[in-house]
C-alpha atoms as a PDB file:
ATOM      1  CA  UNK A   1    -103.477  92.570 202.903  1.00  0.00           C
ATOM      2  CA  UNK A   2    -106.319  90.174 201.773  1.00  0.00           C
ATOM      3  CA  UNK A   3    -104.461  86.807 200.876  1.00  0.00           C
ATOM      4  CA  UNK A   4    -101.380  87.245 202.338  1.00  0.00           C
ATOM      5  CA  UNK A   5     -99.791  84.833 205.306  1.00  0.00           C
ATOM      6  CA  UNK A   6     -97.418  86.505 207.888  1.00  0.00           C
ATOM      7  CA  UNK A   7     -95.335  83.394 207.423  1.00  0.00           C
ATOM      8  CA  UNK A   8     -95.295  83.042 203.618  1.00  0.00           C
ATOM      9  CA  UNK A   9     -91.888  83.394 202.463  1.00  0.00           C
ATOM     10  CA  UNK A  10     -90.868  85.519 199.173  1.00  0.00           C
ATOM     11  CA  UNK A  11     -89.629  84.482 195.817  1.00  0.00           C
ATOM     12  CA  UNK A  12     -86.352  83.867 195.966  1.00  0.00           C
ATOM     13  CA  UNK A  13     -86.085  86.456 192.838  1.00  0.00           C
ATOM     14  CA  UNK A  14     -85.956  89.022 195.044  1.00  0.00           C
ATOM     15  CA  UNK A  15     -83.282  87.551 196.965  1.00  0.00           C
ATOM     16  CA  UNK A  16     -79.756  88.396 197.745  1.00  0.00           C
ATOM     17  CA  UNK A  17     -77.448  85.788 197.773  1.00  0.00           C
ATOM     18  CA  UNK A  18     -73.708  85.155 197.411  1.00  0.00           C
ATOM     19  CA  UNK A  19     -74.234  83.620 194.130  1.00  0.00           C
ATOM     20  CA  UNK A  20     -76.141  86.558 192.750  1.00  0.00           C
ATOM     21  CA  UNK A  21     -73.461  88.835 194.430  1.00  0.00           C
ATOM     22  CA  UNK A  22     -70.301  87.131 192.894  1.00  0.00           C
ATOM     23  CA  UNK A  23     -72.220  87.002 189.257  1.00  0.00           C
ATOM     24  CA  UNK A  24     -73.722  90.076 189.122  1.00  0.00           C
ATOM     25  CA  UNK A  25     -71.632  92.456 191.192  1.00  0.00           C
ATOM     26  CA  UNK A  26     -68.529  94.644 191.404  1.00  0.00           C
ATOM     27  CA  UNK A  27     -65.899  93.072 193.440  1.00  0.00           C
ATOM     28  CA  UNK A  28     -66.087  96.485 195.402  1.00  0.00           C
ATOM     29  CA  UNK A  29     -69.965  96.320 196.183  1.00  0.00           C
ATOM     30  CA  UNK A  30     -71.216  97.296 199.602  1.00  0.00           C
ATOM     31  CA  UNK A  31     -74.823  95.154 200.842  1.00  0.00           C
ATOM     32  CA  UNK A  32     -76.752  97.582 203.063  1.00  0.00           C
ATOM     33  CA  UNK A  33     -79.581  96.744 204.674  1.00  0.00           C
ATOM     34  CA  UNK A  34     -81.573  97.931 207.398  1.00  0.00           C
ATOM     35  CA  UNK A  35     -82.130  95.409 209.380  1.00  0.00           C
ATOM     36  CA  UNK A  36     -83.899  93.194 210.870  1.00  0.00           C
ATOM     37  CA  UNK A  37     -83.487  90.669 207.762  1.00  0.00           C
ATOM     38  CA  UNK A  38     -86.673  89.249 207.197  1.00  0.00           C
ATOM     39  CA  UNK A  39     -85.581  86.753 203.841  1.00  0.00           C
ATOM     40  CA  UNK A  40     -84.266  90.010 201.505  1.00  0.00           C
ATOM     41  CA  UNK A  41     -80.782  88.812 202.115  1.00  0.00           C
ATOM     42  CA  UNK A  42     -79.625  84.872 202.392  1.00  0.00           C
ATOM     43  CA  UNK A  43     -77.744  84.125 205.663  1.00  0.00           C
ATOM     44  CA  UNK A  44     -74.778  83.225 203.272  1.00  0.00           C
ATOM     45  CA  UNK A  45     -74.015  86.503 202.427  1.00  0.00           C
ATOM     46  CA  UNK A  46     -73.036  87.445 206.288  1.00  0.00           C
ATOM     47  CA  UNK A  47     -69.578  86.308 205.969  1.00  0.00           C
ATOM     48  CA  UNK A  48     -68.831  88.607 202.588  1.00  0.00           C
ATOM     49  CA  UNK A  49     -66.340  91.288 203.528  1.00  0.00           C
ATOM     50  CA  UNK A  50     -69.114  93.046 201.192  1.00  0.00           C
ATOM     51  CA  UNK A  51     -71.765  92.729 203.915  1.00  0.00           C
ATOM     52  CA  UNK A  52     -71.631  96.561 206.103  1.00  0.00           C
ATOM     53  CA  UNK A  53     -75.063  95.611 207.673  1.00  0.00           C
ATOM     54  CA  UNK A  54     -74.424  95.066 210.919  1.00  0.00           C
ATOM     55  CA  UNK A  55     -71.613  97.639 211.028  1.00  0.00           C
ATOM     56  CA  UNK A  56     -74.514  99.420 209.347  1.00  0.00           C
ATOM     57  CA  UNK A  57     -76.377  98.569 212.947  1.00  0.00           C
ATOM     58  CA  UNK A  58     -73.853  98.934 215.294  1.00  0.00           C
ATOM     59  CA  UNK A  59     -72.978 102.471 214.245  1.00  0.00           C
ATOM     60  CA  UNK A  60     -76.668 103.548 214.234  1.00  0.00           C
ATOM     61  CA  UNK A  61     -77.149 102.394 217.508  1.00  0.00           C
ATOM     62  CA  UNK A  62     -73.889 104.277 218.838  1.00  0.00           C
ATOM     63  CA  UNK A  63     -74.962 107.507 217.050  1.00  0.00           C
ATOM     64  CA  UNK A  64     -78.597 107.180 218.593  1.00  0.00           C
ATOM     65  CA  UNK A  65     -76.960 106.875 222.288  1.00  0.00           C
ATOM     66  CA  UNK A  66     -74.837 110.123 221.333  1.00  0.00           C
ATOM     67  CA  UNK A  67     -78.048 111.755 220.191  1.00  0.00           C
ATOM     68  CA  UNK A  68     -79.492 110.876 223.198  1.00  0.00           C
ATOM     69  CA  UNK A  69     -76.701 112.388 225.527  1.00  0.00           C
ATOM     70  CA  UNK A  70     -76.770 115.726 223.399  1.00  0.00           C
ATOM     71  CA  UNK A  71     -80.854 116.005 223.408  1.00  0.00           C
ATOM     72  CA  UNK A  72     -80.998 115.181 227.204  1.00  0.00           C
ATOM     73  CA  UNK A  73     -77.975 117.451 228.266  1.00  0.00           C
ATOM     74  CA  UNK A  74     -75.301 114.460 229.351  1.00  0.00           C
ATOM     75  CA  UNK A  75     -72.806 115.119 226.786  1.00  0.00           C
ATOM     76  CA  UNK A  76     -70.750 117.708 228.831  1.00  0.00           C
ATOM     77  CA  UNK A  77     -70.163 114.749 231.388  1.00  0.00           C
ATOM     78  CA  UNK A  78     -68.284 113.017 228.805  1.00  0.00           C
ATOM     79  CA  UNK A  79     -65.821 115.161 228.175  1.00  0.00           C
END
């Protein structure tokens, strides 16, 4: 992209923060995201019982190793 700097951060309108969550959101309100955060979503956030990201990540990652076992054959071993 002509212009652009890897390092240039975005406008903070864009930004998810607690703030914006408590103002403008449902008490009930999940925040996915996929991960890795780049500046989408504030570091502040991470401590909302709101945030599922990195449950988000941790359960991807378990249900890629599962894949794994079933695609190469290792599942039976498990069991």
């Amino acid at each position: 992209m002509e212009g652009s700097d890897v390092g240039e951060e975005i406008d903070t309108t864009f930004q998810l923060t607690r703030k914006k969550i408590e103002d403008l959101c449902k008490d009930d309100v999940t925040v996915m995201h996929p991960l890795p955060r780049n500046e989408e979503v504030a570091v502040d956030v991470d401590d909302l019982p709101n945030a599922a990201y990195f449950r988000q990540a941790e359960y991807g990652m378990q249900i890629r190793m599962a894949l794994y076992l079933m695609i190469f054959g290792k599942d039976k071993q498990l069991v």
